[in-house]
C-alpha atoms as a PDB file:
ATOM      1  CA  UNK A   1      60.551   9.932  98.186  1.00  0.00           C
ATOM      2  CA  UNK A   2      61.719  10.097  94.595  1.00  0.00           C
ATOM      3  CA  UNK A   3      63.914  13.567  95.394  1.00  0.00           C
ATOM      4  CA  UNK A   4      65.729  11.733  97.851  1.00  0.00           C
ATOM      5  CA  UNK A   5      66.665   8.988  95.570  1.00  0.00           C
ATOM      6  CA  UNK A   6      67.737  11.145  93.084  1.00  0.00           C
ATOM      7  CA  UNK A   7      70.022  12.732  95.689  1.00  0.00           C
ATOM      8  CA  UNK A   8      71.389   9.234  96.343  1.00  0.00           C
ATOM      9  CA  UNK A   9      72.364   8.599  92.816  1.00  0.00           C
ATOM     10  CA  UNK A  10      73.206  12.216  91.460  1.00  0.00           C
ATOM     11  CA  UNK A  11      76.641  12.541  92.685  1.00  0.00           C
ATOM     12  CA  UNK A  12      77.677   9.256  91.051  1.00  0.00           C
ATOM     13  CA  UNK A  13      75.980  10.473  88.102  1.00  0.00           C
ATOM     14  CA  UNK A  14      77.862  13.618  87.847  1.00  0.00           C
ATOM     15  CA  UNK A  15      80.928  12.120  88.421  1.00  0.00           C
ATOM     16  CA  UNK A  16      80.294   9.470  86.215  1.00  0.00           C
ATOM     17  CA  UNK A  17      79.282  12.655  83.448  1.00  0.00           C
ATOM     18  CA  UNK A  18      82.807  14.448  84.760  1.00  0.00           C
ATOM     19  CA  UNK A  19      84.808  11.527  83.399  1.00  0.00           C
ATOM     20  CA  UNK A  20      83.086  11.064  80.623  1.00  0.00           C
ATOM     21  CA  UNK A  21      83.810  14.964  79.546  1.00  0.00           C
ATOM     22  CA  UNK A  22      87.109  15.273  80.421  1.00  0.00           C
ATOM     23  CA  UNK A  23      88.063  12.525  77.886  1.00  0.00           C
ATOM     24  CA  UNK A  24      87.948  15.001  75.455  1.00  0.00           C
ATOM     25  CA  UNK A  25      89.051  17.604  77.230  1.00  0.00           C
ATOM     26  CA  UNK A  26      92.481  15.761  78.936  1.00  0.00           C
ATOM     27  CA  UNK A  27      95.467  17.789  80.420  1.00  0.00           C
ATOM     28  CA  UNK A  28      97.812  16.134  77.005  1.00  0.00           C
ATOM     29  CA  UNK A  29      95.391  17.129  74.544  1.00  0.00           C
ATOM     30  CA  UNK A  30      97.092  18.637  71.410  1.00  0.00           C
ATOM     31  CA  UNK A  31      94.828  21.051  71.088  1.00  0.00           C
ATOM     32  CA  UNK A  32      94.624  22.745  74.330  1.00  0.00           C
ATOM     33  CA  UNK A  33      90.857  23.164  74.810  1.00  0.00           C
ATOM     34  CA  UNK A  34      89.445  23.626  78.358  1.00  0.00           C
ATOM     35  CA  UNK A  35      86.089  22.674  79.807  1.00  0.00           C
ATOM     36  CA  UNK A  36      84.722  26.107  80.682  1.00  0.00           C
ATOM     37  CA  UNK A  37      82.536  25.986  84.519  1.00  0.00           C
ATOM     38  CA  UNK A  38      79.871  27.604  83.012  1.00  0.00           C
ATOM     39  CA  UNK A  39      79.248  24.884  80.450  1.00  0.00           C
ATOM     40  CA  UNK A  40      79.880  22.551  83.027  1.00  0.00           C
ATOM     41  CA  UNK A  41      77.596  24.061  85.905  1.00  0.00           C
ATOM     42  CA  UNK A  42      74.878  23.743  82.948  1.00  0.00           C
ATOM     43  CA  UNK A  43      75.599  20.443  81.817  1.00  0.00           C
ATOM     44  CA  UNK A  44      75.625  18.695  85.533  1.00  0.00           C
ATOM     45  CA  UNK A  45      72.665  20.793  86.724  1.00  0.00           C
ATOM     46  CA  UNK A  46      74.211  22.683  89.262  1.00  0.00           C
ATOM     47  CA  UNK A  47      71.777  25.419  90.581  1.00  0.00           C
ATOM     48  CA  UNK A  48      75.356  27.796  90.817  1.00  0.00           C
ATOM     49  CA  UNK A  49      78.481  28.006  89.673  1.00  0.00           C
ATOM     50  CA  UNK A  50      80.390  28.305  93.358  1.00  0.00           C
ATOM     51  CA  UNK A  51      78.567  24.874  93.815  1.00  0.00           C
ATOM     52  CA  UNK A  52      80.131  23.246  90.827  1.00  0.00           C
ATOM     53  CA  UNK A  53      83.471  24.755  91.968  1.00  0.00           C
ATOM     54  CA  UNK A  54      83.087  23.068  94.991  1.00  0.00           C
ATOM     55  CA  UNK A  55      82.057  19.739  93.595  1.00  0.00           C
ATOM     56  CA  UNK A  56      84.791  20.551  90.789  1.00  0.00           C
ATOM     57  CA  UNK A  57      87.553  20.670  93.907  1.00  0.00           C
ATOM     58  CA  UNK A  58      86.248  17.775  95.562  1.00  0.00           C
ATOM     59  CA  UNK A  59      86.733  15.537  93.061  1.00  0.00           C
ATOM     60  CA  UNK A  60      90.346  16.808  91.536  1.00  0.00           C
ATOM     61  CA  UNK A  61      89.296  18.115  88.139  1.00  0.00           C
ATOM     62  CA  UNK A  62      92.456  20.152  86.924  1.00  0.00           C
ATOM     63  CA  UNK A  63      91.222  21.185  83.168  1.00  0.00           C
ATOM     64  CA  UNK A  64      88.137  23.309  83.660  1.00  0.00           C
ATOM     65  CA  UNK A  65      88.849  26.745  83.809  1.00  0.00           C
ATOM     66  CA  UNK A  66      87.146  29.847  84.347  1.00  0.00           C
ATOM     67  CA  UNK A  67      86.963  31.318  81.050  1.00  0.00           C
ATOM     68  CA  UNK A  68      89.273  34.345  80.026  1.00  0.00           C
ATOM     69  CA  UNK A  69      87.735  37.744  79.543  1.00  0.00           C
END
């Protein structure tokens, strides 16, 4: 029972996190720093990347960035 309430709540969470992130990481900041999906992924618990990605396109996140090799 308390998995599936957790389920209920952790999107909202994560987006919640997402904003919360991206404050310091905004589209006009001076300094030009990107969130990485990596960091991310780890941050919101994500157990992969290519789900992050997905939740990252679902909710319209334009300032994370794969990072450059």
């Amino acid at each position: 029972m308390n998995q599936y309430l957790l389920d209920i709540f952790l999107v909202k969470l994560r987006v919640w996190a997402l904003q919360i992130l991206t404050k310091r990481y905004a589209p006009y900041n001076s300094h030009g720093d990107y969130l990485e999906i990596a960091h991310v992924s780890e941050l919101l618990a994500f157990n992969s990347e290519e789900d992050c990605k997905s939740f990252l396109n679902s909710n319209g996140s334009a300032h994370i960035k794969a990072p450059r090799w």
